[in-house]
C-alpha atoms as a PDB file:
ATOM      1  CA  UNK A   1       0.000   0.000   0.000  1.00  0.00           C
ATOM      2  CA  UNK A   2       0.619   3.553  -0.762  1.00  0.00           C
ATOM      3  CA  UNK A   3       1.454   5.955   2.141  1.00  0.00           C
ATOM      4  CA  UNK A   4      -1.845   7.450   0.854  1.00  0.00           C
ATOM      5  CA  UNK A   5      -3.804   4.274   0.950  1.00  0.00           C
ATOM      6  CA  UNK A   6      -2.843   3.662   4.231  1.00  0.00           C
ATOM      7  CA  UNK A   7      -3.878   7.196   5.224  1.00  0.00           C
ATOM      8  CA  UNK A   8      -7.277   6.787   3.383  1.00  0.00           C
ATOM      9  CA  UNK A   9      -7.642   3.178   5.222  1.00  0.00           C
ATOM     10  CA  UNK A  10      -6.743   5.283   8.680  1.00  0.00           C
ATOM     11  CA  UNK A  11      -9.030   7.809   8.265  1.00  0.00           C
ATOM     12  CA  UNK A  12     -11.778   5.290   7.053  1.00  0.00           C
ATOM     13  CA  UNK A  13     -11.272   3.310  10.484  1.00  0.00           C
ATOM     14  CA  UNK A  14     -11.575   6.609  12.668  1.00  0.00           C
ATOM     15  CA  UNK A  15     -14.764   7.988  10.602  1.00  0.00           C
ATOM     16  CA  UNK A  16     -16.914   4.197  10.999  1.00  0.00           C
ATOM     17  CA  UNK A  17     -15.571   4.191  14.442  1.00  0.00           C
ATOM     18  CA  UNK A  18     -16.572   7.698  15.288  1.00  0.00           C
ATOM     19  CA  UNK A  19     -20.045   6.964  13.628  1.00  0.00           C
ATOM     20  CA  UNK A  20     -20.641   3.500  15.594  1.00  0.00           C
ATOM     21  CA  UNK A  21     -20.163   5.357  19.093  1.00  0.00           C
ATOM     22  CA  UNK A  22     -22.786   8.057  17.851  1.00  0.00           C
ATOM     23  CA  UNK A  23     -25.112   5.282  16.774  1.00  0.00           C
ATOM     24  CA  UNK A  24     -24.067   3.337  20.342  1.00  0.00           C
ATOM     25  CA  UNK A  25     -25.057   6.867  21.968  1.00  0.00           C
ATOM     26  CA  UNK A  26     -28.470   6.859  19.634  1.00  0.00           C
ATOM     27  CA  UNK A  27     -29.412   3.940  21.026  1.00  0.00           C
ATOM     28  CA  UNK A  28     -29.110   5.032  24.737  1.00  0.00           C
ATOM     29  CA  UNK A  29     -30.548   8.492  24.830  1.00  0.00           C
ATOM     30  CA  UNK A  30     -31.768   9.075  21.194  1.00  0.00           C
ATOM     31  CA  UNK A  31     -34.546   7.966  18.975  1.00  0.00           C
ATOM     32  CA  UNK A  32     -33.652   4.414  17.664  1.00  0.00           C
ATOM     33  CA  UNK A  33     -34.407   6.140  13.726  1.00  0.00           C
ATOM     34  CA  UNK A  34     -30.956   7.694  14.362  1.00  0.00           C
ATOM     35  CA  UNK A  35     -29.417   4.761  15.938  1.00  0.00           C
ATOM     36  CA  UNK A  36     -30.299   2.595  12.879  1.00  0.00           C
ATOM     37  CA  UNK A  37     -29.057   5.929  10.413  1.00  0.00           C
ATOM     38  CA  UNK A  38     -25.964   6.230  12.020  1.00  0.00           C
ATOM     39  CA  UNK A  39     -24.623   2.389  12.389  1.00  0.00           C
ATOM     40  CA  UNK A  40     -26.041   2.384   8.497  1.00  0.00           C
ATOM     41  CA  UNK A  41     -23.406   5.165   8.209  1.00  0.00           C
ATOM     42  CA  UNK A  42     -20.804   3.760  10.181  1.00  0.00           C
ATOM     43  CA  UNK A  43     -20.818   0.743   7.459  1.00  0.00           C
ATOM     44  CA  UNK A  44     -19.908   2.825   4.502  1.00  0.00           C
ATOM     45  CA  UNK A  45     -16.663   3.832   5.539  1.00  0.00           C
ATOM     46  CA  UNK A  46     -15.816  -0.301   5.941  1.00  0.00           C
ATOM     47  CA  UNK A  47     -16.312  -0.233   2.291  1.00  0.00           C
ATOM     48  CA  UNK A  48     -14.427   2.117   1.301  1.00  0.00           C
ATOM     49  CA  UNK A  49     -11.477   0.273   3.397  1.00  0.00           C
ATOM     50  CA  UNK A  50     -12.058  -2.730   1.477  1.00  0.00           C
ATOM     51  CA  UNK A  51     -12.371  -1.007  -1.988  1.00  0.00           C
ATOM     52  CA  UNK A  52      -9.129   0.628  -1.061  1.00  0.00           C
ATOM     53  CA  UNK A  53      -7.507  -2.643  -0.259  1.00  0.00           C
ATOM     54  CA  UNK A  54      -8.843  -4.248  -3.919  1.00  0.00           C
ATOM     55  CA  UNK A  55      -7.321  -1.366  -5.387  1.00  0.00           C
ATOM     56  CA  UNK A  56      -3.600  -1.795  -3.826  1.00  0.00           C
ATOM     57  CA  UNK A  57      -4.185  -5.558  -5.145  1.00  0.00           C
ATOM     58  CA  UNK A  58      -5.183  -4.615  -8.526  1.00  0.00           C
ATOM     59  CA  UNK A  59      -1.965  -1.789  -8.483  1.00  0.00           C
ATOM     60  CA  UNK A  60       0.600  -5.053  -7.057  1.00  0.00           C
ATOM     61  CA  UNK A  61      -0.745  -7.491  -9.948  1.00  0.00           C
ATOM     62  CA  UNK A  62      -0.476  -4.539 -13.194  1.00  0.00           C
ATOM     63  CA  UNK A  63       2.742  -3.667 -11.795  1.00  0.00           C
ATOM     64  CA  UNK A  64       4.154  -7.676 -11.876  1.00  0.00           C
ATOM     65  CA  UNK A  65       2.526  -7.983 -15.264  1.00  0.00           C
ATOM     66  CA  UNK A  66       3.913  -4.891 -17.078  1.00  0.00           C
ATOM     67  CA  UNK A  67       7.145  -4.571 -15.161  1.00  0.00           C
ATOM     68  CA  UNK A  68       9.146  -1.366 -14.610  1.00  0.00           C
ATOM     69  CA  UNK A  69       7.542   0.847 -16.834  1.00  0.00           C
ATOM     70  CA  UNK A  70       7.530   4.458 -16.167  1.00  0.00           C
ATOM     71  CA  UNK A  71       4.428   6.187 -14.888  1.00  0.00           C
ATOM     72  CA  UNK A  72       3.808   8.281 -18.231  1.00  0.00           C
ATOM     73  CA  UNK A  73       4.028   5.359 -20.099  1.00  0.00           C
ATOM     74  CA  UNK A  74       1.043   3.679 -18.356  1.00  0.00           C
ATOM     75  CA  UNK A  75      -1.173   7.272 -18.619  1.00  0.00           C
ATOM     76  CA  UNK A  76      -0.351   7.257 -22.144  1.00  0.00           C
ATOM     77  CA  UNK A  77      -1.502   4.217 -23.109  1.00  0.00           C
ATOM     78  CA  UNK A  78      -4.755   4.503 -21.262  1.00  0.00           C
ATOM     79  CA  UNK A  79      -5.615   7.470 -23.707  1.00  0.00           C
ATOM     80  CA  UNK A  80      -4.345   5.884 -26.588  1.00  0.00           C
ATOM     81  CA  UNK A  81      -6.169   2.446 -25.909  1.00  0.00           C
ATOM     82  CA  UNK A  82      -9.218   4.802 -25.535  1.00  0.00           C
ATOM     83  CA  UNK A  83      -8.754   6.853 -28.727  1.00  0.00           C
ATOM     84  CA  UNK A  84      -7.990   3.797 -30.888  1.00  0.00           C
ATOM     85  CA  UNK A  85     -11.525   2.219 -29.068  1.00  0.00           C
ATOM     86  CA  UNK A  86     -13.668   5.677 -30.188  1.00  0.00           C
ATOM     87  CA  UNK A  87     -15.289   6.298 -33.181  1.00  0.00           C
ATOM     88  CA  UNK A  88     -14.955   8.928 -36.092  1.00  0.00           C
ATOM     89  CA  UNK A  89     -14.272  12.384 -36.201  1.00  0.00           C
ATOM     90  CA  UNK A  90     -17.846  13.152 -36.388  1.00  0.00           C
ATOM     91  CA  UNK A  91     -18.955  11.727 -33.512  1.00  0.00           C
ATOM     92  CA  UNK A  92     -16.683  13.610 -31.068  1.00  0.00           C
ATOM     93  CA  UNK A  93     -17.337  16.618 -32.213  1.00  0.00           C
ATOM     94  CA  UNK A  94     -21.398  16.097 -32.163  1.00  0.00           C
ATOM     95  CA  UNK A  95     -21.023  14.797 -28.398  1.00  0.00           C
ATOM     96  CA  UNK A  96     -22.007  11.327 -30.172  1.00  0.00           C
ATOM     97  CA  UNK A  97     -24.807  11.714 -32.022  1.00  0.00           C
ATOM     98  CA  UNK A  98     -23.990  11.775 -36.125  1.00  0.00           C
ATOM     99  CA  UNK A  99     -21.570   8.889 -37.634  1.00  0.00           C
ATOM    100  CA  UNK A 100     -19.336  10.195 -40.928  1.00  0.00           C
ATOM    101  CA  UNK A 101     -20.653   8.106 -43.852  1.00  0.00           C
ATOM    102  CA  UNK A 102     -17.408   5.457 -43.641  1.00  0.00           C
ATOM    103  CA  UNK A 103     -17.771   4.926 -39.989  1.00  0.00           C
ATOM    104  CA  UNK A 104     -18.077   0.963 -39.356  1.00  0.00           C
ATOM    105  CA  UNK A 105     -19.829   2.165 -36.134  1.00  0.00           C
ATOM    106  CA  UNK A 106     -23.003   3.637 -37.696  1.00  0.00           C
ATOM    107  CA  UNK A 107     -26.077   2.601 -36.643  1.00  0.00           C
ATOM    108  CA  UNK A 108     -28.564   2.900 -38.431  1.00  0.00           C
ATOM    109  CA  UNK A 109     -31.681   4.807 -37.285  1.00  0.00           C
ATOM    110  CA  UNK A 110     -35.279   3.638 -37.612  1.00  0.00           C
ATOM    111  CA  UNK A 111     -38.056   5.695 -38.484  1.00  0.00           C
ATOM    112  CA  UNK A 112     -40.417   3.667 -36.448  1.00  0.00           C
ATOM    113  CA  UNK A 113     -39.669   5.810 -33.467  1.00  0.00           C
ATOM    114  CA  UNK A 114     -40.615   8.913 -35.141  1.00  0.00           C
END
């Protein structure tokens, strides 16, 4: 883990903790509605600790597969994997709406729905 993921994970613990003694205190002096909302609450931050620890796994296994490769590298060929994956000119610019006329993507439109 990342000195960041481990500071994420921290202040995960401390926020469910903090929220399971409010919902503990709820439950003695407090309506039990707020008891319930607040150990609801306190559950969310336990998945964000898990989600966090998935992450770090996912991170260890890409960086065995690919080796040392720098950190541009990687960011690079995110975009261009994602550029090669899109679609014509056209549809960029019209946010995805019009194909050009050569486009193997085009789908044609019935008039059915009109």
């Amino acid at each position: 883990m990342s000195w960041s993921s481990r500071f994420l994970t921290v202040l995960y613990v401390t926020t469910s903790a903090g929220l399971a003694w409010t919902a503990v205190l709820e439950f003695r002096y407090g309506p039990a509605w707020a008891g319930c909302l607040f150990c609801a609450a306190s559950l969310v931050p336990v998945i964000a600790v898990v989600r966090e620890s998935v992450l770090c796994d996912l991170r260890r296994a890409a960086r065995r597969s690919a080796g040392p490769v720098p950190r541009t590298a990687g960011a690079e060929a995110v975009v261009r994997a994602e550029l090669e994956a899109a679609c014509c000119e056209r549809w960029w610019t019209s946010l995805g709406t019009d194909h050009d006329a050569g486009c193997p993507h085009r789908s044609r439109r019935s008039n059915s729905a009109a």
